[in-house]
C-alpha atoms as a PDB file:
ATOM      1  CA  UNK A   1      -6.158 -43.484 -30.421  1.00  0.00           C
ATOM      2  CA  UNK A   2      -7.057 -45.273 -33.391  1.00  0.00           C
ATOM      3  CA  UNK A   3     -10.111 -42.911 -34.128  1.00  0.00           C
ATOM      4  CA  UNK A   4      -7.585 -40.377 -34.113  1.00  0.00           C
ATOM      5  CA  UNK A   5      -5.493 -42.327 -36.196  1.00  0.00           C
ATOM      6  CA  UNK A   6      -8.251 -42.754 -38.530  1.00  0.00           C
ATOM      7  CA  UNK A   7      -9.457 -39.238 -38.852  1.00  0.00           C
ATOM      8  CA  UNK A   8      -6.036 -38.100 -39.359  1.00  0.00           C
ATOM      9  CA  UNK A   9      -5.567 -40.154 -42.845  1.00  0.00           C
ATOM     10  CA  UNK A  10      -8.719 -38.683 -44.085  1.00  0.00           C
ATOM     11  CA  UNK A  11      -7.924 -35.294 -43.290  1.00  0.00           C
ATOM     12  CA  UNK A  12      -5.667 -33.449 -45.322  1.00  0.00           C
ATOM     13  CA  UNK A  13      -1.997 -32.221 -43.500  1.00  0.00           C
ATOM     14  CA  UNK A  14      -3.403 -28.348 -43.620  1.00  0.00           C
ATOM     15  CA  UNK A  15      -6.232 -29.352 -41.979  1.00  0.00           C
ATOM     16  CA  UNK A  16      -4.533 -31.770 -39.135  1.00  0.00           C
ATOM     17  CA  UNK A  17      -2.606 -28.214 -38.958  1.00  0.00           C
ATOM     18  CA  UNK A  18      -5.429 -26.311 -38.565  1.00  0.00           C
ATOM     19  CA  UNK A  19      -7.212 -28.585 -35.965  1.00  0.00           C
ATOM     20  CA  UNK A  20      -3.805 -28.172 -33.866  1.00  0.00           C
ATOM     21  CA  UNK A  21      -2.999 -25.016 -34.160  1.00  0.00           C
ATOM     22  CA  UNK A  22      -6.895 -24.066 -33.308  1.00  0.00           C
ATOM     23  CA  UNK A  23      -6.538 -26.401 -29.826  1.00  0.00           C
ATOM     24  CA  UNK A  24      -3.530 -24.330 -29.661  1.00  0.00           C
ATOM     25  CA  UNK A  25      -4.739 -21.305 -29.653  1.00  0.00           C
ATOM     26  CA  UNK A  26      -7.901 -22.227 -27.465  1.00  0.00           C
ATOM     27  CA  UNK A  27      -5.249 -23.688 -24.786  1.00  0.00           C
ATOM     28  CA  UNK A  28      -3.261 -20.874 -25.012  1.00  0.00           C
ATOM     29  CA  UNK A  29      -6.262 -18.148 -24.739  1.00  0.00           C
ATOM     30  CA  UNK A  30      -7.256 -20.044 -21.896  1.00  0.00           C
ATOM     31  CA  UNK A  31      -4.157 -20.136 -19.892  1.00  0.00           C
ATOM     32  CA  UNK A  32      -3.896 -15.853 -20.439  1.00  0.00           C
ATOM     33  CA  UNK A  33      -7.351 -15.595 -19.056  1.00  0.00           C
ATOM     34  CA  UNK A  34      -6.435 -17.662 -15.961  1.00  0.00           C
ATOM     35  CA  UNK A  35      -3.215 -16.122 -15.307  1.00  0.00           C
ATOM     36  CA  UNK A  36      -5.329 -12.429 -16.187  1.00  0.00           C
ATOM     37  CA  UNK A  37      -7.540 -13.528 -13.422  1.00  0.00           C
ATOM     38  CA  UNK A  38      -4.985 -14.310 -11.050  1.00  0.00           C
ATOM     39  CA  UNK A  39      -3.077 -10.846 -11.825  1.00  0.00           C
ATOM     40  CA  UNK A  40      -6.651  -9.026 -11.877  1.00  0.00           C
ATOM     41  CA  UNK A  41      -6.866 -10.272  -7.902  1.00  0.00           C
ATOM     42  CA  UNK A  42      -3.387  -9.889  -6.626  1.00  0.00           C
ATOM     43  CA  UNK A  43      -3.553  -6.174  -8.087  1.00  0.00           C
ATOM     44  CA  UNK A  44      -7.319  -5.823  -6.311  1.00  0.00           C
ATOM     45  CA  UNK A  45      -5.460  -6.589  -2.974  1.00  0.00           C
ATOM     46  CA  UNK A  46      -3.057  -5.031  -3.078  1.00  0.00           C
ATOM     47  CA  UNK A  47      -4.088  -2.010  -4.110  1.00  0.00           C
ATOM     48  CA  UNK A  48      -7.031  -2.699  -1.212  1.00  0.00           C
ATOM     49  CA  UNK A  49      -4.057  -2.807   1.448  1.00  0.00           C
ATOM     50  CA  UNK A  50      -2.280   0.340   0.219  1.00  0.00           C
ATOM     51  CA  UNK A  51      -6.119   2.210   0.744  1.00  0.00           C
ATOM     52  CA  UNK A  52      -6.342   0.800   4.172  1.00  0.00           C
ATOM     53  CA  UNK A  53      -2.471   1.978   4.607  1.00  0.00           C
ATOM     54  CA  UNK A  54      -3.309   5.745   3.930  1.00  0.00           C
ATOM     55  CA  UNK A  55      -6.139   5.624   5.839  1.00  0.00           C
ATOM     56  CA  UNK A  56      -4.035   4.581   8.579  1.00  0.00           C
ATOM     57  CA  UNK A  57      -1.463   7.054   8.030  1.00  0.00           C
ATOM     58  CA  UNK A  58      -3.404   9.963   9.107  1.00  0.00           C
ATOM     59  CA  UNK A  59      -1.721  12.386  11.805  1.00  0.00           C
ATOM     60  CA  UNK A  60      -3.213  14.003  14.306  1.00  0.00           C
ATOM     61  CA  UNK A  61      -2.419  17.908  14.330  1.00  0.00           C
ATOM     62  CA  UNK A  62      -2.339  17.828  17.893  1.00  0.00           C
ATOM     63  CA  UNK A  63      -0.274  15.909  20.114  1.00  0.00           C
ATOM     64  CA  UNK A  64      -0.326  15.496  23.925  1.00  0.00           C
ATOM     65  CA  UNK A  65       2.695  15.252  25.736  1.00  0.00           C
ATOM     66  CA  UNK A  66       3.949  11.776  25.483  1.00  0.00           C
ATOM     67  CA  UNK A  67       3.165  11.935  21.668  1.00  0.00           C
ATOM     68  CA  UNK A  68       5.325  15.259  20.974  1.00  0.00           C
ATOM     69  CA  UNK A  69       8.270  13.680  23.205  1.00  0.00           C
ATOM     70  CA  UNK A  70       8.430  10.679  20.582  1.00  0.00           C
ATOM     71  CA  UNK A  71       7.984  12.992  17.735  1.00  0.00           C
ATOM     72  CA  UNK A  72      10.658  15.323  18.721  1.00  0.00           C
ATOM     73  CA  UNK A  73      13.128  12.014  20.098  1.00  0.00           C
ATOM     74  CA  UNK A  74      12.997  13.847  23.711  1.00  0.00           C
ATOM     75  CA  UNK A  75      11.963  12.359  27.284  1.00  0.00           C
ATOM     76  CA  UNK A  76       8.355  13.904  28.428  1.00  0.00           C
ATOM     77  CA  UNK A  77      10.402  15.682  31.121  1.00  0.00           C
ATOM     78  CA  UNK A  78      12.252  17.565  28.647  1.00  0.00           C
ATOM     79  CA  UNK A  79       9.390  18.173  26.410  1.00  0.00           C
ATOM     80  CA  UNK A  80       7.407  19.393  29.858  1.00  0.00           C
ATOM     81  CA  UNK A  81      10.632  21.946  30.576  1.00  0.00           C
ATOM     82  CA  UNK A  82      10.391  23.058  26.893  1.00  0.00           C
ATOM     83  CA  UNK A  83       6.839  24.147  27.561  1.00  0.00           C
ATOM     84  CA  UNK A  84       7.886  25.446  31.135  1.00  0.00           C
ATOM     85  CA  UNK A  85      10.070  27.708  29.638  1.00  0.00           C
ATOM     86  CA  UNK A  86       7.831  28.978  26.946  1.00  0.00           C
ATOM     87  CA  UNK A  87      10.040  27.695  23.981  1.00  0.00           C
ATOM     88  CA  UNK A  88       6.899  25.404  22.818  1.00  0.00           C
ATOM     89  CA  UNK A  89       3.929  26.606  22.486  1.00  0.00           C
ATOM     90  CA  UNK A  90       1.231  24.805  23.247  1.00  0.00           C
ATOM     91  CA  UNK A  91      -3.390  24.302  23.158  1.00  0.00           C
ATOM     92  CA  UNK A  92      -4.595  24.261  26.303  1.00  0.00           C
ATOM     93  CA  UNK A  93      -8.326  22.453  26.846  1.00  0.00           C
ATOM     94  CA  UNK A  94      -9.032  22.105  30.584  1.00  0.00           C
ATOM     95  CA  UNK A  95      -5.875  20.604  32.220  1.00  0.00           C
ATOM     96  CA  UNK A  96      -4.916  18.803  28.943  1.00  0.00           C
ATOM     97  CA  UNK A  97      -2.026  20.377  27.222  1.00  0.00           C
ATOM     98  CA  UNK A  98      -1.862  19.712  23.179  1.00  0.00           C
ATOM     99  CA  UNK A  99       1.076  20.632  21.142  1.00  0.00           C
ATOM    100  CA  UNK A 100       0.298  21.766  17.609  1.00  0.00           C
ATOM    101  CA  UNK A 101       2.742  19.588  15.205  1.00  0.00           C
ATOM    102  CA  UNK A 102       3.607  22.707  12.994  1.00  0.00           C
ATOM    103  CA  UNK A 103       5.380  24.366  16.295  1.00  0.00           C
ATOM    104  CA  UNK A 104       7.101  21.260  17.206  1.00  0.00           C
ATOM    105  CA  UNK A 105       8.160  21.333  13.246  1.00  0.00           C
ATOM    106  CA  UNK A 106       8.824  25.280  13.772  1.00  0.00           C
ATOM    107  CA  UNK A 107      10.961  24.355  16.864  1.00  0.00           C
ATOM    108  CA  UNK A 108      13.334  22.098  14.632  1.00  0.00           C
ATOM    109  CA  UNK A 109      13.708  24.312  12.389  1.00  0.00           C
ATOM    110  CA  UNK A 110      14.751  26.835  15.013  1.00  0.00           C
ATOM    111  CA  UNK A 111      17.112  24.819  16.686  1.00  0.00           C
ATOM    112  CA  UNK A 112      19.164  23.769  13.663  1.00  0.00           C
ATOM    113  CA  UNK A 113      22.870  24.728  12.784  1.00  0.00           C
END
């Protein structure tokens, strides 16, 4: 403190003023760097998540059964007498019965008022 004290009587007030305002600005460049940092990662993640997100979001064209009854808010047994009666369309591979999500879109459409 009193090396301070003592450097501060020979120095001149501009240049005390100087000397302050340049630890100011050093302080100050350093706290926007660390808070850069810290923006620079949050934005990395989350921008990371919202990747992983779409890549999740991917729908299959084709549903089976179960799937179209949830899509269309139906029980499977309905969804089964739909495709009994030949209003849905539907892929067959083997005994496995697909709907195509278009026709289950084309469906809605049809059945609206």
């Amino acid at each position: 403190m009193m090396a301070r004290a003592a450097m501060d009587n020979t120095l001149g007030p501009q240049a005390i003023a100087r000397n302050r305002a340049t630890t100011t600005d050093t302080t100050l460049y350093a706290l926007v760097s660390a808070i850069a940092e810290e923006v620079a990662v949050k934005v990395k993640s989350e921008i990371a998540s919202h990747v992983q997100h779409l890549a999740v979001r991917v729908q299959p064209t084709l549903l089976n059964v179960k799937e179209a009854a949830v899509y269309l808010g139906r029980s499977e047994q309905s969804v089964q007498h739909l495709i009994f009666e030949k209003e849905l369309p539907v892929v067959r591979v083997g005994r496995r019965v697909h709907l195509d999500r278009r026709d289950l879109d084309a469906w809605i459409e049809k059945n609206k008022y």
